[in-house]
C-alpha atoms as a PDB file:
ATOM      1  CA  UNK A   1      87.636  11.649  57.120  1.00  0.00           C
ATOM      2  CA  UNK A   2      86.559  10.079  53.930  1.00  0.00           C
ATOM      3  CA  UNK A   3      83.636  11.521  52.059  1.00  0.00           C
ATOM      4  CA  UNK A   4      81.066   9.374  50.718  1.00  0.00           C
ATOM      5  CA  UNK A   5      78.814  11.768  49.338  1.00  0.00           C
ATOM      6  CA  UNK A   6      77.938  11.762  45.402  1.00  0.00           C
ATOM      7  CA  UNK A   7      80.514  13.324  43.128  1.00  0.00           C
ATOM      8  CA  UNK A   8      79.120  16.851  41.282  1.00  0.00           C
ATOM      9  CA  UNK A   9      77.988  16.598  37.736  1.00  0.00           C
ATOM     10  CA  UNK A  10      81.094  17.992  36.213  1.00  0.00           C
ATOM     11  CA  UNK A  11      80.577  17.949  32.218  1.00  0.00           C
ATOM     12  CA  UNK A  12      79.667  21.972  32.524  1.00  0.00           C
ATOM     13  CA  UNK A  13      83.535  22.293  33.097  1.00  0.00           C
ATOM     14  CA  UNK A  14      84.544  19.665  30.213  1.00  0.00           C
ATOM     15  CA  UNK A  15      84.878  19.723  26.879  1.00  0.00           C
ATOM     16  CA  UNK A  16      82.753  17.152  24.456  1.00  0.00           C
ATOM     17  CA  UNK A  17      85.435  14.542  24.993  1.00  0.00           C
ATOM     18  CA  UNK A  18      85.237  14.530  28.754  1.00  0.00           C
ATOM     19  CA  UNK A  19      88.564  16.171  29.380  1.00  0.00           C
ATOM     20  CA  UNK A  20      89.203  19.382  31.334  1.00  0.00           C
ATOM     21  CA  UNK A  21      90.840  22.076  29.057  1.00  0.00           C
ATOM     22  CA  UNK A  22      90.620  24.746  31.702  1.00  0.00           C
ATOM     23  CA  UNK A  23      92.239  28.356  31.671  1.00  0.00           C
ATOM     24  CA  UNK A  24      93.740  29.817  34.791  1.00  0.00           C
ATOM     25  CA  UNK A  25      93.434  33.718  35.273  1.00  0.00           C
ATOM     26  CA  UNK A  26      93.236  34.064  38.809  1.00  0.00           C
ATOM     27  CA  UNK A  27      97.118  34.752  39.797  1.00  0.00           C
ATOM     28  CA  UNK A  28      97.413  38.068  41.839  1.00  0.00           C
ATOM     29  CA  UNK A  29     100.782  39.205  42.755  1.00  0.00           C
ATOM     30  CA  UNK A  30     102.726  36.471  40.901  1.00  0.00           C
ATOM     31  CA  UNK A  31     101.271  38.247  37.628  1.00  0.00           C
ATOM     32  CA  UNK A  32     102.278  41.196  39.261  1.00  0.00           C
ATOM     33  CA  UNK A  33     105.879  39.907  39.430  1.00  0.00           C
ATOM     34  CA  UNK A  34     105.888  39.228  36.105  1.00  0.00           C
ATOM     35  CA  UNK A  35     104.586  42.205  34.767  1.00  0.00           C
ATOM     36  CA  UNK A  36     107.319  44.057  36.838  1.00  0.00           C
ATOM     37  CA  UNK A  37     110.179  42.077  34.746  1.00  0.00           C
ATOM     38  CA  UNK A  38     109.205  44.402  31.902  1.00  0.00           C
ATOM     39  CA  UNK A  39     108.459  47.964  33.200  1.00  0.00           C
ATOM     40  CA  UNK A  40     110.787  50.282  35.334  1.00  0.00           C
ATOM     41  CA  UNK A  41     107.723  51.763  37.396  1.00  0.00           C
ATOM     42  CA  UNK A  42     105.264  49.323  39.738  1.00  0.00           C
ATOM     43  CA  UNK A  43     102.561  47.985  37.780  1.00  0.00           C
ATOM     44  CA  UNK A  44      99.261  48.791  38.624  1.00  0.00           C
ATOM     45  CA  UNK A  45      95.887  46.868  39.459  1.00  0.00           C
ATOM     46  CA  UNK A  46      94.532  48.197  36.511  1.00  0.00           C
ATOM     47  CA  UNK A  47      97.514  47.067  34.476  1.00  0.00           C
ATOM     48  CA  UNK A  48      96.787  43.349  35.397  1.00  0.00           C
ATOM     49  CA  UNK A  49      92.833  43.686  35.247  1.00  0.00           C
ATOM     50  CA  UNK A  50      93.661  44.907  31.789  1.00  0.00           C
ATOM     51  CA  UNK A  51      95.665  41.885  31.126  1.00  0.00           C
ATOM     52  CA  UNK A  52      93.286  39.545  32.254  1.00  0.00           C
ATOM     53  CA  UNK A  53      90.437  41.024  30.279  1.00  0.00           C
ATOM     54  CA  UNK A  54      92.334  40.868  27.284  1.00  0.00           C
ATOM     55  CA  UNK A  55      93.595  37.087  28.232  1.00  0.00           C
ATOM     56  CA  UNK A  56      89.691  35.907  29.015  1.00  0.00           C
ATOM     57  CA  UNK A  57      88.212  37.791  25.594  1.00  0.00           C
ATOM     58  CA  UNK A  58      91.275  35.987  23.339  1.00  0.00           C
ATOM     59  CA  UNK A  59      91.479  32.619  25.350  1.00  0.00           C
ATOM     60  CA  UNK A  60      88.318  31.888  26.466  1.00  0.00           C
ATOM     61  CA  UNK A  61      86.446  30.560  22.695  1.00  0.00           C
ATOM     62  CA  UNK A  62      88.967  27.857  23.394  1.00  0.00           C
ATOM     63  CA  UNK A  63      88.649  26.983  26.916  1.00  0.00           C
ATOM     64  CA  UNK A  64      86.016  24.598  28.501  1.00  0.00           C
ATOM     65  CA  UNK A  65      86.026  26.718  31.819  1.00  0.00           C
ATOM     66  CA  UNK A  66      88.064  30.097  32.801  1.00  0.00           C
ATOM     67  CA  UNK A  67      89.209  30.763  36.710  1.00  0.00           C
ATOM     68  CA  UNK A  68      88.806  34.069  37.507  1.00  0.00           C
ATOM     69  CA  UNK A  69      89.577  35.894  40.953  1.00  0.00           C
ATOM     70  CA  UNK A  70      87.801  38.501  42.789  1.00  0.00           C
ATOM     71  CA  UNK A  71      90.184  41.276  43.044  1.00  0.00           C
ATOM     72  CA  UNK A  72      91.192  42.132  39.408  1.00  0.00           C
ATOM     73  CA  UNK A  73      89.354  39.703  37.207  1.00  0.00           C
ATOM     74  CA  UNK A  74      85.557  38.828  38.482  1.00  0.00           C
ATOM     75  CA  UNK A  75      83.267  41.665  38.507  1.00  0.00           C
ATOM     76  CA  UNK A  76      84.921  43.263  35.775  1.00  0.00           C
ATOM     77  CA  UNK A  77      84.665  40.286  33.719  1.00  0.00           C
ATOM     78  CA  UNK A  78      80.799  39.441  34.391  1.00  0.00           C
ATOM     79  CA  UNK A  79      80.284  43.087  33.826  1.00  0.00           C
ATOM     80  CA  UNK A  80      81.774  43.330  30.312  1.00  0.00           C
ATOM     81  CA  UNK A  81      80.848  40.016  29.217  1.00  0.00           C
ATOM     82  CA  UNK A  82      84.776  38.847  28.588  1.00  0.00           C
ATOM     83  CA  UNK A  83      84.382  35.350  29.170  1.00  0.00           C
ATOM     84  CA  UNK A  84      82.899  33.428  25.706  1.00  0.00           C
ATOM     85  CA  UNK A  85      79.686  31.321  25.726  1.00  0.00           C
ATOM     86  CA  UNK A  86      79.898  27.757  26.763  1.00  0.00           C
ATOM     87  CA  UNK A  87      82.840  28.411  28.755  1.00  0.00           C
ATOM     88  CA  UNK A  88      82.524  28.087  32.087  1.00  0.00           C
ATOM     89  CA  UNK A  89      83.368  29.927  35.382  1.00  0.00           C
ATOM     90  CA  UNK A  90      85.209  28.989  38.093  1.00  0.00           C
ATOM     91  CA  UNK A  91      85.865  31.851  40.872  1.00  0.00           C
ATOM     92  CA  UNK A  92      88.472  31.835  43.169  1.00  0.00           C
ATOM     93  CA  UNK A  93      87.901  31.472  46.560  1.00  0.00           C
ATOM     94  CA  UNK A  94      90.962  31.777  48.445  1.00  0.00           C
ATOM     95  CA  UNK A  95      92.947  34.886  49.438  1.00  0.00           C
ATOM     96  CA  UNK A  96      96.496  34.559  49.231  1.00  0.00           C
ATOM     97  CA  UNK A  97      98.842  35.892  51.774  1.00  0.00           C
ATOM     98  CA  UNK A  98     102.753  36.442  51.528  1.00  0.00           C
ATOM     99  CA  UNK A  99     105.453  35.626  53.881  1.00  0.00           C
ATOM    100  CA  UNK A 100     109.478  36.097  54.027  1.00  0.00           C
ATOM    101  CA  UNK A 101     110.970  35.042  50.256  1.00  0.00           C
ATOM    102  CA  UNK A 102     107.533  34.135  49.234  1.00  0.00           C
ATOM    103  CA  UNK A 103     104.352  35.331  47.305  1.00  0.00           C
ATOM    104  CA  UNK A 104     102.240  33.120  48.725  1.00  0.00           C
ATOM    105  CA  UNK A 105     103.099  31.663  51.693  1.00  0.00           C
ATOM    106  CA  UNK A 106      99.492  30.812  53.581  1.00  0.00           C
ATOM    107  CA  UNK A 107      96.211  30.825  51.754  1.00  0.00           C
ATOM    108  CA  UNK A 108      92.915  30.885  53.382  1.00  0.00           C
ATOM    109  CA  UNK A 109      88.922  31.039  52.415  1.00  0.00           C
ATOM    110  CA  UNK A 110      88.116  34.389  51.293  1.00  0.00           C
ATOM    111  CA  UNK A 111      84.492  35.559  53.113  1.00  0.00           C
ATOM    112  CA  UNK A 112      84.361  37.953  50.689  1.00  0.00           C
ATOM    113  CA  UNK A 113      83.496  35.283  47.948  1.00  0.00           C
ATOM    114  CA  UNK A 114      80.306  34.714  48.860  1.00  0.00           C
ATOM    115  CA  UNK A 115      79.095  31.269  47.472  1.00  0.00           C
ATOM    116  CA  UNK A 116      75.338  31.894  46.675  1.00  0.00           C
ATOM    117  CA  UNK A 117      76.646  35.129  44.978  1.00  0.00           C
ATOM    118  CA  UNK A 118      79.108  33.886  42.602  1.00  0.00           C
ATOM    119  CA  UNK A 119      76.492  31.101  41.766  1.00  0.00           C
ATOM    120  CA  UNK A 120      74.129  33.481  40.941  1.00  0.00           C
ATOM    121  CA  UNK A 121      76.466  35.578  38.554  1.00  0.00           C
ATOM    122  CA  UNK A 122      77.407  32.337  36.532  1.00  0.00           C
ATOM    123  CA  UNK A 123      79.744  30.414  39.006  1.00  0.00           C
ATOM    124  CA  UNK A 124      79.256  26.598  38.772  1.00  0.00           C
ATOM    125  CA  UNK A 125      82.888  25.884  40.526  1.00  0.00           C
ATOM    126  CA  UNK A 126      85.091  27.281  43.522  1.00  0.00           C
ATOM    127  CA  UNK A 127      88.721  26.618  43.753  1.00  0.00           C
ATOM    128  CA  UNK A 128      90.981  26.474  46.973  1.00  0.00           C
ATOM    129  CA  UNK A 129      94.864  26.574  47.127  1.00  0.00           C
ATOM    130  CA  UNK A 130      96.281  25.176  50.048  1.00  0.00           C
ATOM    131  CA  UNK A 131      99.490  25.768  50.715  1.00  0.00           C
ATOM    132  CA  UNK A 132     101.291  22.436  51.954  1.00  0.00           C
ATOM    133  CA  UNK A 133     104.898  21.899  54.008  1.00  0.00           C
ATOM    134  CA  UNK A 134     106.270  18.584  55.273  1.00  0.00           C
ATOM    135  CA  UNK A 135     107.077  20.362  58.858  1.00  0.00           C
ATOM    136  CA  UNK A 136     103.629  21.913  59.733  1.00  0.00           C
ATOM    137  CA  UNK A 137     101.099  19.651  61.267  1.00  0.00           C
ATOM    138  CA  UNK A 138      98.375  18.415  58.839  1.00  0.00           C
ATOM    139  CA  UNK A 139      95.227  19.212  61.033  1.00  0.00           C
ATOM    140  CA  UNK A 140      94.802  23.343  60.206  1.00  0.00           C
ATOM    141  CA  UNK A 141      94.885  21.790  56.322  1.00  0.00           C
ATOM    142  CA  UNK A 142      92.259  19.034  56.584  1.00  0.00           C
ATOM    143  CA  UNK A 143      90.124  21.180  58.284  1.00  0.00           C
ATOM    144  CA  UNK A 144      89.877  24.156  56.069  1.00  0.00           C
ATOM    145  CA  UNK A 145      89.402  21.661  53.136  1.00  0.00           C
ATOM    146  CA  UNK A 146      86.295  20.018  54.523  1.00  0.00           C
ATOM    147  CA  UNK A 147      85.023  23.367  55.146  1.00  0.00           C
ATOM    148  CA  UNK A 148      85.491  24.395  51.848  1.00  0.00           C
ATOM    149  CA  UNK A 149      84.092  21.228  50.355  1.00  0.00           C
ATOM    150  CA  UNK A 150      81.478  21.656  52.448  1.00  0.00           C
ATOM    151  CA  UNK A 151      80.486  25.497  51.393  1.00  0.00           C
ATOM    152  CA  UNK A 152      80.738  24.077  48.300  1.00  0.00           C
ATOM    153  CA  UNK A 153      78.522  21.441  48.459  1.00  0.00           C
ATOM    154  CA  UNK A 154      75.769  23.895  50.493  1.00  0.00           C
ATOM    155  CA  UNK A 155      75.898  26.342  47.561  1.00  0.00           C
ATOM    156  CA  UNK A 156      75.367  23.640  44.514  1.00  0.00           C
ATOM    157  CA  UNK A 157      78.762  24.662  43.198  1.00  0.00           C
ATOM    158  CA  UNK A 158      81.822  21.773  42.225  1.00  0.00           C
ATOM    159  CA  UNK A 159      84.773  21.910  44.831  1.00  0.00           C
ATOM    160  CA  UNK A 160      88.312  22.360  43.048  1.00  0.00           C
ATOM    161  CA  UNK A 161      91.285  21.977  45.749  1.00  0.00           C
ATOM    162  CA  UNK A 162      94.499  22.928  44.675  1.00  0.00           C
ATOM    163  CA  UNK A 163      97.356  21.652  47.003  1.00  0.00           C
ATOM    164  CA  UNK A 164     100.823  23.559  46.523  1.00  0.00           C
ATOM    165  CA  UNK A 165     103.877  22.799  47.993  1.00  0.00           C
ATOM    166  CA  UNK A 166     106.496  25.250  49.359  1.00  0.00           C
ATOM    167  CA  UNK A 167     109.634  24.992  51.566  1.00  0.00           C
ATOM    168  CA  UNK A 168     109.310  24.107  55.209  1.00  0.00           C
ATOM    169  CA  UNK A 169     109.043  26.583  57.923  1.00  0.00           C
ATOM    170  CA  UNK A 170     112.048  25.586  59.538  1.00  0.00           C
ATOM    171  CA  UNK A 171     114.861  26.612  56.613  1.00  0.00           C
ATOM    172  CA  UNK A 172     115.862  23.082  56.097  1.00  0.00           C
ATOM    173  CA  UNK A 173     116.477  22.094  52.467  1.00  0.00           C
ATOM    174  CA  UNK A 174     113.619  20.329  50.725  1.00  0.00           C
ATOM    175  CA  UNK A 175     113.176  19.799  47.409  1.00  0.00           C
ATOM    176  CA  UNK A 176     109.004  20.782  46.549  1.00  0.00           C
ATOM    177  CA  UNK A 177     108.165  18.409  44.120  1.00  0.00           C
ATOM    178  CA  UNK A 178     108.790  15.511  46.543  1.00  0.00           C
ATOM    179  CA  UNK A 179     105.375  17.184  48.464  1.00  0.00           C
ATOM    180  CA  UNK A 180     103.272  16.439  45.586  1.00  0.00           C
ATOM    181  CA  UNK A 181     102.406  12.395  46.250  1.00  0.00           C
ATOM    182  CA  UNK A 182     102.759  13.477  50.282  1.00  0.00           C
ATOM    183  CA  UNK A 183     100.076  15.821  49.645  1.00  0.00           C
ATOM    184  CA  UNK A 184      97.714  14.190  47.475  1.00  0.00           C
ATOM    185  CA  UNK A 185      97.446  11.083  50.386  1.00  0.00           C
ATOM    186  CA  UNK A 186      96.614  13.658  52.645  1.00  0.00           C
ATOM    187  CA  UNK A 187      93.940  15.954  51.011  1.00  0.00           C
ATOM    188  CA  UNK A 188      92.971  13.596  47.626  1.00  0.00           C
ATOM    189  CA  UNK A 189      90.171  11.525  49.413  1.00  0.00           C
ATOM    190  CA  UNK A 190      88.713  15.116  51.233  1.00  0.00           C
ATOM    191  CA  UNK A 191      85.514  14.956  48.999  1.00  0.00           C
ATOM    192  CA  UNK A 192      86.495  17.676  46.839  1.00  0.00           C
ATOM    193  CA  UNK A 193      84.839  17.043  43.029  1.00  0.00           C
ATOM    194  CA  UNK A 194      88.276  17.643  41.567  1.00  0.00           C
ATOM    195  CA  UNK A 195      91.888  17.993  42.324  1.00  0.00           C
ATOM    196  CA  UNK A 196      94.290  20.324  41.312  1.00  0.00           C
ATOM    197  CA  UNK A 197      97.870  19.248  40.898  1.00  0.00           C
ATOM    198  CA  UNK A 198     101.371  20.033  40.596  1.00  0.00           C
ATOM    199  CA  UNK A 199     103.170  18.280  37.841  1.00  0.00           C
ATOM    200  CA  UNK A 200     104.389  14.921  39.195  1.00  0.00           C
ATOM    201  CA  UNK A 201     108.193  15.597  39.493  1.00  0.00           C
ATOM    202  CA  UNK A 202     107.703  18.959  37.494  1.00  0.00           C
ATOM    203  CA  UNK A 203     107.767  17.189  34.674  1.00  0.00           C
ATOM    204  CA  UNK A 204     111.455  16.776  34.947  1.00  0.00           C
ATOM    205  CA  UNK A 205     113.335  13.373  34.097  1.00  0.00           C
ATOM    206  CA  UNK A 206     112.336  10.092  31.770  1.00  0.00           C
ATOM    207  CA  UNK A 207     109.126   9.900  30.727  1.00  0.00           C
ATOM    208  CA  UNK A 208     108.925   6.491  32.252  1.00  0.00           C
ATOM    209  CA  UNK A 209     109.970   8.098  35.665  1.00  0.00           C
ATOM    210  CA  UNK A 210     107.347  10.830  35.060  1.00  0.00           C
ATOM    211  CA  UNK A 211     104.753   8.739  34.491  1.00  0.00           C
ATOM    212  CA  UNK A 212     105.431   6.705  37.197  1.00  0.00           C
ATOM    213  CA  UNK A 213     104.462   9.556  39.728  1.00  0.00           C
ATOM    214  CA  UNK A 214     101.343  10.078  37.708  1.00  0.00           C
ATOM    215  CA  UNK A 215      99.938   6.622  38.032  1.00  0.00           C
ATOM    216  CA  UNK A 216     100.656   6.668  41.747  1.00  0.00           C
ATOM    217  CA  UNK A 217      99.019  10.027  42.022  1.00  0.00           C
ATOM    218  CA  UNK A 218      96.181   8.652  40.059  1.00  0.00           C
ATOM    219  CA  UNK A 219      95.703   5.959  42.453  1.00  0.00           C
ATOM    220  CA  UNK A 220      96.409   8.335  45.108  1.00  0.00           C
ATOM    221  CA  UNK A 221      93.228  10.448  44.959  1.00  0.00           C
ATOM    222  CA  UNK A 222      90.083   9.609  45.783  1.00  0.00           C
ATOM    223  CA  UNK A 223      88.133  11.408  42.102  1.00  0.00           C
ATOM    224  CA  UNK A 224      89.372  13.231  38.773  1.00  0.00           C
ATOM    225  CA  UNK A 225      92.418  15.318  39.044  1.00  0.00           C
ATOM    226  CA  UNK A 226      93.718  17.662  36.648  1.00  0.00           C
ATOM    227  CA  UNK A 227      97.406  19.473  36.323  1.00  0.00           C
ATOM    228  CA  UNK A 228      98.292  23.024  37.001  1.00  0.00           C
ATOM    229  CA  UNK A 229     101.496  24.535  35.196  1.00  0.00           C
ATOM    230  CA  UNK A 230     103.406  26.230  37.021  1.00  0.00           C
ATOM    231  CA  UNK A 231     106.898  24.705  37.504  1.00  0.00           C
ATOM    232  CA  UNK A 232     106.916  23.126  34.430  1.00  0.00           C
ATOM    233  CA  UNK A 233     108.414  25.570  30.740  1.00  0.00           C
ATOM    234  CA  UNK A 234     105.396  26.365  28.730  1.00  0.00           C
ATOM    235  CA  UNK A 235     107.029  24.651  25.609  1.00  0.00           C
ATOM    236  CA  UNK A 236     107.220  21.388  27.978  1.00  0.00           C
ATOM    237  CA  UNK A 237     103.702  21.541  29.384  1.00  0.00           C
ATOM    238  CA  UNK A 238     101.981  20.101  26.509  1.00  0.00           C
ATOM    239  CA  UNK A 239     104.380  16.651  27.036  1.00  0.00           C
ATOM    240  CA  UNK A 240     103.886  16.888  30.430  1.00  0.00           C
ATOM    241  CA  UNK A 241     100.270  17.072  30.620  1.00  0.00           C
ATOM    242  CA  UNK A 242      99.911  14.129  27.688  1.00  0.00           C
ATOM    243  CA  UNK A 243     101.947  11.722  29.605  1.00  0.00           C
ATOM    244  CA  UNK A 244      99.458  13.067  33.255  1.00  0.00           C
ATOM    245  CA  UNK A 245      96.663  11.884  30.943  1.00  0.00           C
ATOM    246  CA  UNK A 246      97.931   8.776  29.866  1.00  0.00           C
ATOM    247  CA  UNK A 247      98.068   7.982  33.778  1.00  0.00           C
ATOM    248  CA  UNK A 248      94.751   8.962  34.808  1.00  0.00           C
ATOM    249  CA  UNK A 249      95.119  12.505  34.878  1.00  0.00           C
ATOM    250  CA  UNK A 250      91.821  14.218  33.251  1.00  0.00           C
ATOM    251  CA  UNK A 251      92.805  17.348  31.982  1.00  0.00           C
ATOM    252  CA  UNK A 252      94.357  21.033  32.801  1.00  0.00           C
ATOM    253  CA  UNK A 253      93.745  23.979  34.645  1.00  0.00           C
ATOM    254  CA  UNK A 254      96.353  26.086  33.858  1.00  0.00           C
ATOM    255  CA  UNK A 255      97.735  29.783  32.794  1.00  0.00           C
ATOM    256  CA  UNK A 256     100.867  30.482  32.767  1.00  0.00           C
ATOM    257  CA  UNK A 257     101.628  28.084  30.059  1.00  0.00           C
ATOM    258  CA  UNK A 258      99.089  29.641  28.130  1.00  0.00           C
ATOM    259  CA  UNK A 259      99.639  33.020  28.487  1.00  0.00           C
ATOM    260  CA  UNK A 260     103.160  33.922  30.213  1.00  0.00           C
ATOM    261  CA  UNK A 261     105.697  34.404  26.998  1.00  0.00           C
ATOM    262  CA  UNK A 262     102.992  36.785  25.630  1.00  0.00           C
ATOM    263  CA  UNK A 263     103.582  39.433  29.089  1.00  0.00           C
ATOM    264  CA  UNK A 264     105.624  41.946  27.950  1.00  0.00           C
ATOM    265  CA  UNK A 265     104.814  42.043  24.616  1.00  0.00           C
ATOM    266  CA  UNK A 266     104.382  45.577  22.766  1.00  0.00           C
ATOM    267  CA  UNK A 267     101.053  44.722  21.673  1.00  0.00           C
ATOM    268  CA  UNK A 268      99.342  42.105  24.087  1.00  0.00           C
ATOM    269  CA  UNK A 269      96.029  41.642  22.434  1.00  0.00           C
ATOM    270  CA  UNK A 270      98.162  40.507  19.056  1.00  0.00           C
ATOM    271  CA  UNK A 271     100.353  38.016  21.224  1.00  0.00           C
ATOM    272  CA  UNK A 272      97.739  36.684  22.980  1.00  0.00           C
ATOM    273  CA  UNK A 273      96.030  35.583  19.216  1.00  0.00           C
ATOM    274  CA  UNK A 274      99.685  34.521  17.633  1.00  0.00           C
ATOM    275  CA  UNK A 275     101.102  33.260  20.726  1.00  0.00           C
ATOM    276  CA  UNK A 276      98.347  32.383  23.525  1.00  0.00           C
ATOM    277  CA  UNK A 277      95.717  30.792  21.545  1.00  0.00           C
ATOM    278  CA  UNK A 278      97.698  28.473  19.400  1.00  0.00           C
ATOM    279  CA  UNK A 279      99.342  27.032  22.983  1.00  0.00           C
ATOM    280  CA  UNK A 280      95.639  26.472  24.023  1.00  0.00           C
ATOM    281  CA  UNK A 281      94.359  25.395  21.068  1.00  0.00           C
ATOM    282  CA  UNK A 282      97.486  22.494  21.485  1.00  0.00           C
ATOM    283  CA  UNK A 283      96.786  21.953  24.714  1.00  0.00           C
ATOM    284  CA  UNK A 284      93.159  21.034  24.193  1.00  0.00           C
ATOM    285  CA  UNK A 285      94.221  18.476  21.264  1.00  0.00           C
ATOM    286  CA  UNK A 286      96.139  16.599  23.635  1.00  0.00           C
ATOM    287  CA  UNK A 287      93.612  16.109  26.380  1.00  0.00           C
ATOM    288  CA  UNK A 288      90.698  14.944  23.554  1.00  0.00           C
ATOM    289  CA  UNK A 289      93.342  12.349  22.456  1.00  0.00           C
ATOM    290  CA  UNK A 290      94.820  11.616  25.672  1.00  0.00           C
ATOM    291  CA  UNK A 291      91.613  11.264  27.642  1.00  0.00           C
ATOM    292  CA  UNK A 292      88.284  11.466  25.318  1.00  0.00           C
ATOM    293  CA  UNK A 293      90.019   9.079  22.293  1.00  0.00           C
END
């Protein structure tokens, strides 16, 4: 099914120039895995709503939206006021579900995020992972993306799909990033307002090769897209997500480039200014010149 209705009025999530410097916060138990490389003990929820608070109130000034999710980061957020003016919000609304060797391994539409609800508390955006393989059947996948799109679209708010791609089912080797062109001719024409994507290639190899896979993804889906970071260093995302842009790509949404080498740190509010912000700051520089100059 293609979708032929009117694209959402996205500048609330842009910056001036018309590119997408957007902040990720919404990671659950993969934060929690990284927390737990620095502390003998488990780490708690309140250790990572903590964290989060601390990332929004530092990172957000810079950011032209913030995604936040509903178990450690939303209510807490919107009741303390975190997130800075003209920054937008984004909430999650998947829940994420692990499986053998895997953090994530099946993600589905929370009911818990309520659509009208999140509008109402400052939401103008949802975002969706999907979790994509090359041995399980495409149907289940296009069918809860046009029913998110679609909740979306009932409740006023811009759709955000985020296809990720793991290993397949049946324990064969594969290597991910060849799932990322795959999956944007599957789900990139599903009528969501913007797409979420892996790296082309994880930013790995000659920029000529790189950029490559980001024309083709460009031409691939059906609207704006935007890169996430995860698989790709933090010190390489910035290159990465200039040569995206120079393709077609419109922007970010992204954390852990942002904000990962700063977990652990002794004193996380001070890392977050000297470390975080600078990274975002950068980050936002490129997209002006790569997409709004």
């Amino acid at each position: 099914m293609t979708s032929t209705a009117p694209r959402a009025d996205l500048r609330a999530l842009a910056r001036p120039s018309g590119a997408f410097a957007m902040l990720a916060v919404d990671q659950r138990e993969g934060l929690r895995a990284m927390m737990a490389e620095f502390q003998d003990g488990p780490v708690t929820d309140r250790q990572m709503s903590d964290f989060k608070m601390a990332a929004l109130r530092a990172l957000t000034p810079h950011a032209s939206a913030a995604l936040l999710d509903r178990e450690f980061a939303w209510d807490r957020a919107i009741a303390e006021r975190v997130v800075a003016p003209g920054c937008a919000l984004i909430a999650a609304g998947d829940t994420l579900i692990p499986g053998p060797g895997e953090i994530v391994a099946e993600a589905r539409i929370d009911e818990a995020v309520v659509p009208a609800k999140v509008r109402a508390e400052g939401a103008v955006a949802l975002k969706l992972l999907v979790i994509w393989r090359p041995d399980e059947p495409p149907e289940p996948r296009l069918a809860l993306v046009d029913d998110f799109v679609a909740r979306c679209r009932a409740a006023g708010l811009i759709s955000i799909v985020e296809p990720v791609c793991r290993k397949r089912r049946d324990g064969q080797p594969w290597n991910t990033a060849e799932g990322i062109l795959p999956a944007a001719r599957e789900l990139g024409n599903r009528g969501a307002d913007i797409y979420k994507a892996e790296m082309p290639l994880f930013g790995k190899g000659a920029e000529a090769e790189v950029r490559r896979a980001c024309a083709e993804l460009t031409r691939t889906v059906n609207g704006p897209w935007v890169v996430l970071s995860s698989g790709v260093a933090p010190d390489d995302f910035p290159q990465a997500v200039e040569w995206a842009c120079r393709e077609g790509a419109a922007g970010f949404l992204a954390g852990r480039a942002v904000w990962r080498t700063v977990i652990g740190r002794p004193d996380i509010e001070a890392a977050l200014k000297e470390d975080a912000v600078p990274r975002l700051q950068r980050l936002a520089e490129v997209v002006d010149r790569a997409v709004g100059g």
